[in-house]
Protein backbone atom coordinates (compact mmCIF):
# COMPACT_ATOMS: atom_id res chain seq x y z
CA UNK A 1 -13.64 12.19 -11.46
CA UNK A 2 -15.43 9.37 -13.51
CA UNK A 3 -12.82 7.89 -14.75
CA UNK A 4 -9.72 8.59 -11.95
CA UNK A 5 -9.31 5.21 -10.75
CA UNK A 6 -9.43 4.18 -14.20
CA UNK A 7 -6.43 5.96 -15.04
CA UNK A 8 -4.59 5.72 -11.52
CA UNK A 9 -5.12 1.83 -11.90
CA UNK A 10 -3.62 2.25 -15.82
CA UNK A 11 -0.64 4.05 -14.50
CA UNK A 12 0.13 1.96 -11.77
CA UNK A 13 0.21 -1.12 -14.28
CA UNK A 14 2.16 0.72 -16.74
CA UNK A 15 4.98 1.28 -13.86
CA UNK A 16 4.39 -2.12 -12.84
CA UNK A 17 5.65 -3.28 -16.07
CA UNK A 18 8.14 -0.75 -16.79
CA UNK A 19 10.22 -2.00 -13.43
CA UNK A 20 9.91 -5.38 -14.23
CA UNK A 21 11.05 -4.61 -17.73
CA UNK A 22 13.72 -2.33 -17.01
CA UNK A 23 15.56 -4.12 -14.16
CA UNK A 24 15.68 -7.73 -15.83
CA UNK A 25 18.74 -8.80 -13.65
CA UNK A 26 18.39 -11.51 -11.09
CA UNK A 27 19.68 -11.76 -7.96
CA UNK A 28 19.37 -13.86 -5.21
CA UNK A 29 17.29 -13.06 -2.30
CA UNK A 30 18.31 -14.15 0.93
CA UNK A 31 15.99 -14.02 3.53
CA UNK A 32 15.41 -15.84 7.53
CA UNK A 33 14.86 -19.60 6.31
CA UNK A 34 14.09 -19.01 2.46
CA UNK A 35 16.48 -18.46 -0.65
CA UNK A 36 14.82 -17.16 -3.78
CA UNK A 37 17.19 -17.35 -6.77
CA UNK A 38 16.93 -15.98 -9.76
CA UNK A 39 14.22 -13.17 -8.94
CA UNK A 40 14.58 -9.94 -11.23
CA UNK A 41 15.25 -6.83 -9.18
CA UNK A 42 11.76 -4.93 -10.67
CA UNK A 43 9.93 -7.86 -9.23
CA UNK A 44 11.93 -7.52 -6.34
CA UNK A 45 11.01 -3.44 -6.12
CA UNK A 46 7.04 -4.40 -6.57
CA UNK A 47 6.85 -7.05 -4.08
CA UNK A 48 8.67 -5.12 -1.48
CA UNK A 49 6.62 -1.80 -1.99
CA UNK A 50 3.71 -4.08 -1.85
CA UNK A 51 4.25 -5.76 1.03
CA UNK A 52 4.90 -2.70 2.79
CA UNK A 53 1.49 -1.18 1.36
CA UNK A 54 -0.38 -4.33 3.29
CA UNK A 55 1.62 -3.95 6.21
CA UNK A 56 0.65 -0.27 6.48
CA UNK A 57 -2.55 -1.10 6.35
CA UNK A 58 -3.16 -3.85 8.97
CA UNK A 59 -1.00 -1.30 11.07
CA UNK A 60 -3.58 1.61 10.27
CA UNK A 61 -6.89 -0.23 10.40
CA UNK A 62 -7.62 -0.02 14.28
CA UNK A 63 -6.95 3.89 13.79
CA UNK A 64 -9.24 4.06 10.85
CA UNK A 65 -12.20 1.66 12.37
CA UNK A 66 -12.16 3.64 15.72
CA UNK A 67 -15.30 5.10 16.47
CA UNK A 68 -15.33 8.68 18.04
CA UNK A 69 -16.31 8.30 21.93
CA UNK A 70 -17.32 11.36 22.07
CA UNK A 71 -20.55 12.99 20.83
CA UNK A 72 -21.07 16.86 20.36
CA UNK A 73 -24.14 17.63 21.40
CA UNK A 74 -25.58 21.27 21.19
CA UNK A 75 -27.15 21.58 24.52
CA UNK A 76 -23.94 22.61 25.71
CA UNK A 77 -24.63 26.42 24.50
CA UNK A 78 -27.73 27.08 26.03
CA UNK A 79 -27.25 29.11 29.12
CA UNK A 80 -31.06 29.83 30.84
């Protein structure tokens, strides 16, 4: 477990690279008011997978900061 991250972190680099490597054609990225031209389609790939890694997360941060209303207590099971 010491070194997981370590190697999750190499791995994900070592894809990283491999799509940008593998995929060198560009194309041209149309979006609402921008044009990108001349982006590589495994840079395309990582920034989109990104992007919808941070958007993920904004949407699953009120969920994961929540606090728990409720609080078990154990006075519930005593019966005199």
């Amino acid at each position: 477990m010491k070194y997981f991250y370590f190697i999750l972190l190499s791995i994900l680099v070592s894809f990283l690279f491999i799509f940008a490597n593998l995929n060198p054609y560009l194309i041209t990225l149309d979006l609402f008011f921008v044009k990108f031209e001349g982006v590589s389609i495994g840079y395309s790939i990582i920034f989109s997978v990104f992007i919808g890694a941070i958007i993920s997360l904004f949407l699953q941060l009120p969920r994961l900061l929540k606090r728990n209303p409720k609080v078990l207590s154990n006075k519930k099971d005593e019966n005199p």
